[in-house]
N, C-alpha and C. Protein backbone atom coordinates (compact mmCIF):
# COMPACT_ATOMS: atom_id res chain seq x y z
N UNK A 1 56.92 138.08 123.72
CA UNK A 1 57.00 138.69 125.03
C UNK A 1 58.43 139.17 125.26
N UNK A 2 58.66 140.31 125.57
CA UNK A 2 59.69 140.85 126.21
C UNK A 2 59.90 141.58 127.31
N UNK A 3 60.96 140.86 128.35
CA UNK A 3 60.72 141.22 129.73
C UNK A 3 61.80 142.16 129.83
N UNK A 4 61.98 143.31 130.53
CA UNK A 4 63.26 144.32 130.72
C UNK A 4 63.08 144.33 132.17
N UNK A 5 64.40 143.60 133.06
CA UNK A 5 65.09 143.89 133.97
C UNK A 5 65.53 145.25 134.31
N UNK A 6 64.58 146.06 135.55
CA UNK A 6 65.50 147.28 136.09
C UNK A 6 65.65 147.83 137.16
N UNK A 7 66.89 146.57 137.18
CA UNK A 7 67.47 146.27 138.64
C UNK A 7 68.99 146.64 138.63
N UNK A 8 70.00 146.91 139.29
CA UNK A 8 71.00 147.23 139.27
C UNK A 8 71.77 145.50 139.16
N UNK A 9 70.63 145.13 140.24
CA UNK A 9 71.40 143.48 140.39
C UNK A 9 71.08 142.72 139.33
N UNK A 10 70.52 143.19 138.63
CA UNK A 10 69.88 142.28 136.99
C UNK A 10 70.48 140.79 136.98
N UNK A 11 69.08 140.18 137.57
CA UNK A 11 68.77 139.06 138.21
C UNK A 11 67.23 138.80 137.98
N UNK A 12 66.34 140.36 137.35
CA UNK A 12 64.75 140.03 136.65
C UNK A 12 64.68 139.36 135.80
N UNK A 13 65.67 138.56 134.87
CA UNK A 13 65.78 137.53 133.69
C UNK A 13 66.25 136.17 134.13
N UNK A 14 66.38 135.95 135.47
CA UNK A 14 67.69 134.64 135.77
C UNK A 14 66.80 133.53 135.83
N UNK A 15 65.78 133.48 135.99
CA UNK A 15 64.85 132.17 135.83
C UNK A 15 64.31 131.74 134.82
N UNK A 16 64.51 132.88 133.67
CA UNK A 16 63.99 132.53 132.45
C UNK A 16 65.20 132.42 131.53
N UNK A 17 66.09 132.54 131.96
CA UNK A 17 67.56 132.70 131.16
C UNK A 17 68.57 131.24 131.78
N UNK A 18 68.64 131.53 132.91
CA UNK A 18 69.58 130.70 133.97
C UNK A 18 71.10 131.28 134.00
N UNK A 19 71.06 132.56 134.27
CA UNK A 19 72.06 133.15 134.09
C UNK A 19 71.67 134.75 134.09
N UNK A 20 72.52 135.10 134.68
CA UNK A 20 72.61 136.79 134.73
C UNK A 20 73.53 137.77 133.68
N UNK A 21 72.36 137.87 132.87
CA UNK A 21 73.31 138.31 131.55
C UNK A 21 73.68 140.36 132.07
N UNK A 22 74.56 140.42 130.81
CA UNK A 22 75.39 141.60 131.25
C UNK A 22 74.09 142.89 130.88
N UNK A 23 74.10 143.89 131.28
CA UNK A 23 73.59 144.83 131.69
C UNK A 23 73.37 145.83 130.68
N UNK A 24 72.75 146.31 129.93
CA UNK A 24 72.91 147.51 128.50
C UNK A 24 73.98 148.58 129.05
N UNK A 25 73.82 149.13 130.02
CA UNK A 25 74.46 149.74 130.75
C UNK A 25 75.87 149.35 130.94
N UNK A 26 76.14 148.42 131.25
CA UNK A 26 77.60 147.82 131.29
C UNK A 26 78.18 147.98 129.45
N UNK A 27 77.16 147.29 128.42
CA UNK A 27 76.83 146.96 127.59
C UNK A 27 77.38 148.70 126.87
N UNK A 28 76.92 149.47 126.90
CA UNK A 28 77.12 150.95 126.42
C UNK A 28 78.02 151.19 127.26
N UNK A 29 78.69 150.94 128.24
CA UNK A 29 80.12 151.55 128.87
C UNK A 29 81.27 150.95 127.80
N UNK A 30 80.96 149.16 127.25
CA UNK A 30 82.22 148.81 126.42
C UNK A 30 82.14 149.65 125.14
N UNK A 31 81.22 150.39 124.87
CA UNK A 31 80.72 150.84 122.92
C UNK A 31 81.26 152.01 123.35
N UNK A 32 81.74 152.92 124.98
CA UNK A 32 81.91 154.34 124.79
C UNK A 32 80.51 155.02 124.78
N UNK A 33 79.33 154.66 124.78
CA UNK A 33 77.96 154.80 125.11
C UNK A 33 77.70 155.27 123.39
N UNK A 34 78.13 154.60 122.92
CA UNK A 34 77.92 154.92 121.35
C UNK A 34 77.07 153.80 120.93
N UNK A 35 75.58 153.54 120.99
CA UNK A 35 74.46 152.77 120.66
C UNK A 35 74.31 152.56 119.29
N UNK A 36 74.84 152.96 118.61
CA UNK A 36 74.88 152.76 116.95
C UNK A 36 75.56 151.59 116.56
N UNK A 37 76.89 151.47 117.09
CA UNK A 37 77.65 149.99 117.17
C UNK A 37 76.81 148.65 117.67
N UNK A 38 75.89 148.51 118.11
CA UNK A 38 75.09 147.59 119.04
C UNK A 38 74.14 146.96 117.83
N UNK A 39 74.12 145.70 118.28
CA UNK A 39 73.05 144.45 117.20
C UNK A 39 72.00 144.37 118.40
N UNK A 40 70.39 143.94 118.14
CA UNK A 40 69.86 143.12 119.77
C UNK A 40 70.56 142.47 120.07
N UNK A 41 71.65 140.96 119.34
CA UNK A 41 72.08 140.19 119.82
C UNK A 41 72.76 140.56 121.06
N UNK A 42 73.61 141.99 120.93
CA UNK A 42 74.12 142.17 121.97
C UNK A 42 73.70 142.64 123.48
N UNK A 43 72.54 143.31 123.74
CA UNK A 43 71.48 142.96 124.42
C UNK A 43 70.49 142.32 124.87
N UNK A 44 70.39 141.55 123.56
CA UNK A 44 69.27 140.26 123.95
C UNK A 44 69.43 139.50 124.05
N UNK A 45 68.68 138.63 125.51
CA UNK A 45 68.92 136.99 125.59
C UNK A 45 67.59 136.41 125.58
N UNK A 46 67.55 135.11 124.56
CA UNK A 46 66.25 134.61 124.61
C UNK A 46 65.74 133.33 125.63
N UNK A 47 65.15 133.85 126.79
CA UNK A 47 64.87 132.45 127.63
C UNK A 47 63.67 132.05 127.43
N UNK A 48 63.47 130.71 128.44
CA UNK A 48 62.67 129.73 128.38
C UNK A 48 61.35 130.49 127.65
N UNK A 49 60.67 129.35 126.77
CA UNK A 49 59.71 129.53 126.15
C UNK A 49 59.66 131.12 124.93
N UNK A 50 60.76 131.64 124.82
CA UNK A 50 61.07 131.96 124.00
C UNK A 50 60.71 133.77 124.16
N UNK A 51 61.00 133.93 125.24
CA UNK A 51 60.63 135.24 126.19
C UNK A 51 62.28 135.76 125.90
N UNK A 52 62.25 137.09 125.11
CA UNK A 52 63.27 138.13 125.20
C UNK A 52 63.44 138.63 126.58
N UNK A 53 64.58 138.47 126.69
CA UNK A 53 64.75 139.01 128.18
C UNK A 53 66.13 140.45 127.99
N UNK A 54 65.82 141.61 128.71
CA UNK A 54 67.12 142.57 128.63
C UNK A 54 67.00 143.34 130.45
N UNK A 55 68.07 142.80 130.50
CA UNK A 55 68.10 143.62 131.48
C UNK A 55 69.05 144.77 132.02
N UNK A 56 68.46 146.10 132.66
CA UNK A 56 68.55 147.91 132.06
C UNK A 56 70.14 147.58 132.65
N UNK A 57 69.67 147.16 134.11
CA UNK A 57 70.73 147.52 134.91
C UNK A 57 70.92 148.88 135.77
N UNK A 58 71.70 149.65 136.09
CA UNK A 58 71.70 150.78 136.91
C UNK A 58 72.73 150.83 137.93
N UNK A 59 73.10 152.02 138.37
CA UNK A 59 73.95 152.88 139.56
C UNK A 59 74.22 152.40 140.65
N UNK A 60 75.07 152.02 140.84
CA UNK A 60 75.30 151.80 142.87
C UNK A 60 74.11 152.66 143.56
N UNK A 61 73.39 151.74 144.71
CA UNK A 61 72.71 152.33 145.40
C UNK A 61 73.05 153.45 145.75
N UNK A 62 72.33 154.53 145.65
CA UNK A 62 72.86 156.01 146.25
C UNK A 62 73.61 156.94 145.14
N UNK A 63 73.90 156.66 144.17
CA UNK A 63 75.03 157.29 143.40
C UNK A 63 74.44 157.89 141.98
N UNK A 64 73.20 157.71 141.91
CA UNK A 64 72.47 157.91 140.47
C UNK A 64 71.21 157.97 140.18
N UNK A 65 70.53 157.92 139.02
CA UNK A 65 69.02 157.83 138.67
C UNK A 65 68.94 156.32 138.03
N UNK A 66 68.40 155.30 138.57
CA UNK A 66 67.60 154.00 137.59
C UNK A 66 67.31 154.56 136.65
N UNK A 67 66.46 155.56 136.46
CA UNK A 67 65.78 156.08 135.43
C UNK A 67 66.09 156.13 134.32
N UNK A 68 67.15 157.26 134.53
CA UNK A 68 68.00 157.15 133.34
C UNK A 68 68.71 155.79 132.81
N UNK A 69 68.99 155.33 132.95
CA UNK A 69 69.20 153.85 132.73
C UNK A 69 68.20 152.83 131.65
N UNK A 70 67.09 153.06 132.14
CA UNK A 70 65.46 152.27 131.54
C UNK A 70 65.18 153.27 130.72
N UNK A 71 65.29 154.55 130.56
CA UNK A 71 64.91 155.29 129.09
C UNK A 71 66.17 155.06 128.21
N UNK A 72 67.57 154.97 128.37
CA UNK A 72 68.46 154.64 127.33
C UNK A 72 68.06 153.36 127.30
N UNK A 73 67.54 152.71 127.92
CA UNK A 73 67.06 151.31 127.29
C UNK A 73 66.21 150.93 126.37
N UNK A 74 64.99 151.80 126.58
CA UNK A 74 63.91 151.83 125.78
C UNK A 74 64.42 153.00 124.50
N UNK A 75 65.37 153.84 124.73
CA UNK A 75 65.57 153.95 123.48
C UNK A 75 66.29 153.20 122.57
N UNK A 76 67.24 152.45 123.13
CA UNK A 76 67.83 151.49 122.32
C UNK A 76 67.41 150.35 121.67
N UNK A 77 65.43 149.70 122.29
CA UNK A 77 65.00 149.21 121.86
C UNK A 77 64.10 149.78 121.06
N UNK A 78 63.69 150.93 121.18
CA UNK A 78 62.92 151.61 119.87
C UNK A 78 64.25 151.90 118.52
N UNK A 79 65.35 151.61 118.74
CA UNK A 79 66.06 152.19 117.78
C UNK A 79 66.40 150.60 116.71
N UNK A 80 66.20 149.89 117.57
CA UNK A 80 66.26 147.99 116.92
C UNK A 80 64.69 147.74 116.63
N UNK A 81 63.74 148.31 116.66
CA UNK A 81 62.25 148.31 116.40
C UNK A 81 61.81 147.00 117.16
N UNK A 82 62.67 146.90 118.17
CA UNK A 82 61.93 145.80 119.69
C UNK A 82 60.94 146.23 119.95
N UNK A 83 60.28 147.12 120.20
CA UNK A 83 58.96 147.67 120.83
C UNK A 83 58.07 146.83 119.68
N UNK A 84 58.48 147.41 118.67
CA UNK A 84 57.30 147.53 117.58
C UNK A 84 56.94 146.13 116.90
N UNK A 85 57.83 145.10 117.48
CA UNK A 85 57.85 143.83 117.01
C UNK A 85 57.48 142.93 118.30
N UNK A 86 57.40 143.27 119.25
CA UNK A 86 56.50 142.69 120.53
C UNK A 86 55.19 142.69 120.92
N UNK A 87 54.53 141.85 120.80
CA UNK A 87 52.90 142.19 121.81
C UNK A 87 52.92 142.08 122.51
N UNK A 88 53.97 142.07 123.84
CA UNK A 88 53.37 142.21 125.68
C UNK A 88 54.98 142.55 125.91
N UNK A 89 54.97 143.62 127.06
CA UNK A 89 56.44 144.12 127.28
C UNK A 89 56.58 144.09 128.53
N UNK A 90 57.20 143.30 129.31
CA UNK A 90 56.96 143.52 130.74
C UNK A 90 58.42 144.19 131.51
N UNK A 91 57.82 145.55 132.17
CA UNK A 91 59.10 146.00 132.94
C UNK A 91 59.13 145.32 134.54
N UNK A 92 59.99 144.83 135.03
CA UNK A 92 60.25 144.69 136.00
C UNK A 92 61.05 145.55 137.05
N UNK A 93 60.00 146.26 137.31
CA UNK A 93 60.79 147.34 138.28
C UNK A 93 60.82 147.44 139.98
N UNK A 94 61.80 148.18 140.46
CA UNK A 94 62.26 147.87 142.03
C UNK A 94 60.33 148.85 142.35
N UNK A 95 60.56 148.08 143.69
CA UNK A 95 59.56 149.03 144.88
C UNK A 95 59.71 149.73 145.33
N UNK A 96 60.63 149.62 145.56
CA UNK A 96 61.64 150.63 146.55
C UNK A 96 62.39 151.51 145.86
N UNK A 97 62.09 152.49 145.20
CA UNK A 97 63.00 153.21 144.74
C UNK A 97 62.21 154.47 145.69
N UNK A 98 63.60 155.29 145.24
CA UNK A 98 63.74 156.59 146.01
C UNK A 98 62.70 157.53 145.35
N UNK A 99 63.20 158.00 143.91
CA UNK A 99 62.20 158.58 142.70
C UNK A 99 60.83 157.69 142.80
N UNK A 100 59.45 157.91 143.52
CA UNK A 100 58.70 157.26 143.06
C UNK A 100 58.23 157.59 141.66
N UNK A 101 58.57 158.74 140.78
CA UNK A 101 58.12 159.03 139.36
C UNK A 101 58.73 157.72 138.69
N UNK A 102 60.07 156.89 138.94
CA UNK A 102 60.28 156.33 138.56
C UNK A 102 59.59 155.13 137.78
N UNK A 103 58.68 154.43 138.88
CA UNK A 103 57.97 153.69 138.87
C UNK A 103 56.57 153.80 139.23
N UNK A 104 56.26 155.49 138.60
CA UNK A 104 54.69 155.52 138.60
C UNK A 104 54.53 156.13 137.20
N UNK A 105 53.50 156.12 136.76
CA UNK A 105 53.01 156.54 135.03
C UNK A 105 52.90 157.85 135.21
C-alpha cells in the first residue's frame, strides 16, 4: 500500500509515520528540481504496518496549482517503478480546492 499526501500541510502520513516528513516538493527544491539525483529513500517513509507513505506537498494557499505538484509526484514515482510495484495507491486529497479538475477524474 502506498499512501501520497496532497496537502501543502503534509500531515496525510502523520499517523502512520508519527512525524511529518519533508515534502517531494521541498525535496526537488534541494536537487535544483533535478529528479534524476533522487533514491525512493529520499521520498519515502515507511509507516505503521508497513504502508509507504509520500507526501506531494504544494504552494502557499493562493499562490499556485496543487496539481502540479501531485503529477511531478507521480512522475517521480513512475520513474522509481513505485506505481508498478504497489497493489493499492491511495491519494489523499484536499476538498476544498479551488481547481475542482484537481480532484475530479
Amino acid at each position: 500500500v502506498l499512501q501520497i499526501g496532497c496537502d501543502r500541510i503534509h500531515d496525510s502520513t502523520f499517523t502512520l509515520t508519527g512525524h511529518l516528513p519533508p515534502t517531494v516538493i521541498d525535496i526537488l527544491r534541494e536537487v535544483d528540481f533535478h529528479p534524476e539525483e533522487l533514491r525512493p529513500e529520499d521520498f519515502v517513509t515507511e509507516g505503521w504496518g508497513g504502508v509507504l507513505c509520500v507526501e506531494a506537498g504544494g504552494p502557499p494557499a493562493g499562490t499556485g496549482c496543487g496539481g502540479y505538484v501531485v503529477g511531478q509526484t507521480v512522475k517521480l514515482l513512475k520513474q522509481h517503478h513505485l506505481l508498478d510495484e504497489t497493489d493499492v495507491v491511495i491519494f489523499d486529497v484536499l476538498g476544498d480546492v479551488v481547481c475542482g479538475g484537481f480532484a475530479m477524474p
